[in-house]
C-alpha atoms as a PDB file:
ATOM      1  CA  UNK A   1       5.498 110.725 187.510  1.00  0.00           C
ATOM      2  CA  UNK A   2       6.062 109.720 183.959  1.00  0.00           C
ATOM      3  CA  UNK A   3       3.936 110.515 181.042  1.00  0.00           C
ATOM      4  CA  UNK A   4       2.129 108.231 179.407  1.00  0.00           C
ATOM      5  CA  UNK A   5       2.118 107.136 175.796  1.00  0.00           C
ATOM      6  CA  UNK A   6      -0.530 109.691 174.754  1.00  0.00           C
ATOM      7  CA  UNK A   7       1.224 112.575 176.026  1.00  0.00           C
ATOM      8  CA  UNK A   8       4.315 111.671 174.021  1.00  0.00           C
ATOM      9  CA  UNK A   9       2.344 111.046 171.175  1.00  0.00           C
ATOM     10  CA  UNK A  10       0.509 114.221 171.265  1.00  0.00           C
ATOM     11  CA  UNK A  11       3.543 115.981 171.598  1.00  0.00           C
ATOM     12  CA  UNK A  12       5.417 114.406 168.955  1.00  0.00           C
ATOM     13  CA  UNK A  13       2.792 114.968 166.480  1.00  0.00           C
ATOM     14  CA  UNK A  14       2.092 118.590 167.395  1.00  0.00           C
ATOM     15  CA  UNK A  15       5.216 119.905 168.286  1.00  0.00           C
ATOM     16  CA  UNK A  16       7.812 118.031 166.241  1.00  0.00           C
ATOM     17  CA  UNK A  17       6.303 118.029 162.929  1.00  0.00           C
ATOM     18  CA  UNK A  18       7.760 120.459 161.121  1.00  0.00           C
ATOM     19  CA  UNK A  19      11.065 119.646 162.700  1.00  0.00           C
ATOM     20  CA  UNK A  20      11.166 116.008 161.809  1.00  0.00           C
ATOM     21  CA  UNK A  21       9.590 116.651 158.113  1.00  0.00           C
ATOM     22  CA  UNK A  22      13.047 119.223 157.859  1.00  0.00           C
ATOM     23  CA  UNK A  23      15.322 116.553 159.002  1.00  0.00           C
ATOM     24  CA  UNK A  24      13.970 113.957 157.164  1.00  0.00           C
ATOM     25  CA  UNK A  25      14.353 115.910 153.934  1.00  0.00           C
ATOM     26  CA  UNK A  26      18.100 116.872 155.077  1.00  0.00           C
ATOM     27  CA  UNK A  27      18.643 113.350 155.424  1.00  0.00           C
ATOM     28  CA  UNK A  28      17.287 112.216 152.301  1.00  0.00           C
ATOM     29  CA  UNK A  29      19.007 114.933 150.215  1.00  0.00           C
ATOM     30  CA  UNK A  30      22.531 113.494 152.138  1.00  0.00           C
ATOM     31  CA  UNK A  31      21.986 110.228 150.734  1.00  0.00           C
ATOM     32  CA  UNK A  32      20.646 111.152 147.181  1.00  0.00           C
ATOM     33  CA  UNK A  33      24.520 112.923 147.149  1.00  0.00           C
END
Protein backbone atom coordinates (compact mmCIF):
# COMPACT_ATOMS: atom_id res chain seq x y z
CA UNK A 1 0.00 0.00 0.00
CA UNK A 2 1.59 3.20 -1.07
CA UNK A 3 0.34 6.63 -0.50
CA UNK A 4 -0.81 8.60 -2.94
CA UNK A 5 0.25 12.01 -4.14
CA UNK A 6 -2.12 13.87 -1.78
CA UNK A 7 -0.95 12.29 1.24
CA UNK A 8 2.63 13.31 0.47
CA UNK A 9 1.57 16.56 -0.36
CA UNK A 10 -0.37 17.13 2.70
CA UNK A 11 2.35 16.05 4.65
CA UNK A 12 4.98 17.98 3.11
CA UNK A 13 3.13 21.12 3.44
CA UNK A 14 2.02 20.60 7.04
CA UNK A 15 4.70 18.93 8.57
CA UNK A 16 7.85 20.08 6.80
CA UNK A 17 7.34 23.68 6.60
CA UNK A 18 9.13 25.12 9.06
CA UNK A 19 11.89 22.64 8.50
CA UNK A 20 12.42 23.30 4.85
CA UNK A 21 11.92 27.31 5.28
CA UNK A 22 15.18 26.71 8.05
CA UNK A 23 17.17 24.85 5.56
CA UNK A 24 16.52 26.87 2.84
CA UNK A 25 17.70 29.95 4.71
CA UNK A 26 20.92 27.85 5.94
CA UNK A 27 21.52 27.20 2.46
CA UNK A 28 21.16 30.53 1.16
CA UNK A 29 23.26 32.17 3.91
CA UNK A 30 26.16 29.27 2.75
CA UNK A 31 26.20 30.62 -0.59
CA UNK A 32 25.88 34.45 0.15
CA UNK A 33 29.51 33.47 2.15
Amino acid sequence: QTPDFRTINRFRSERMKGVLEKVFTAVLELLCV
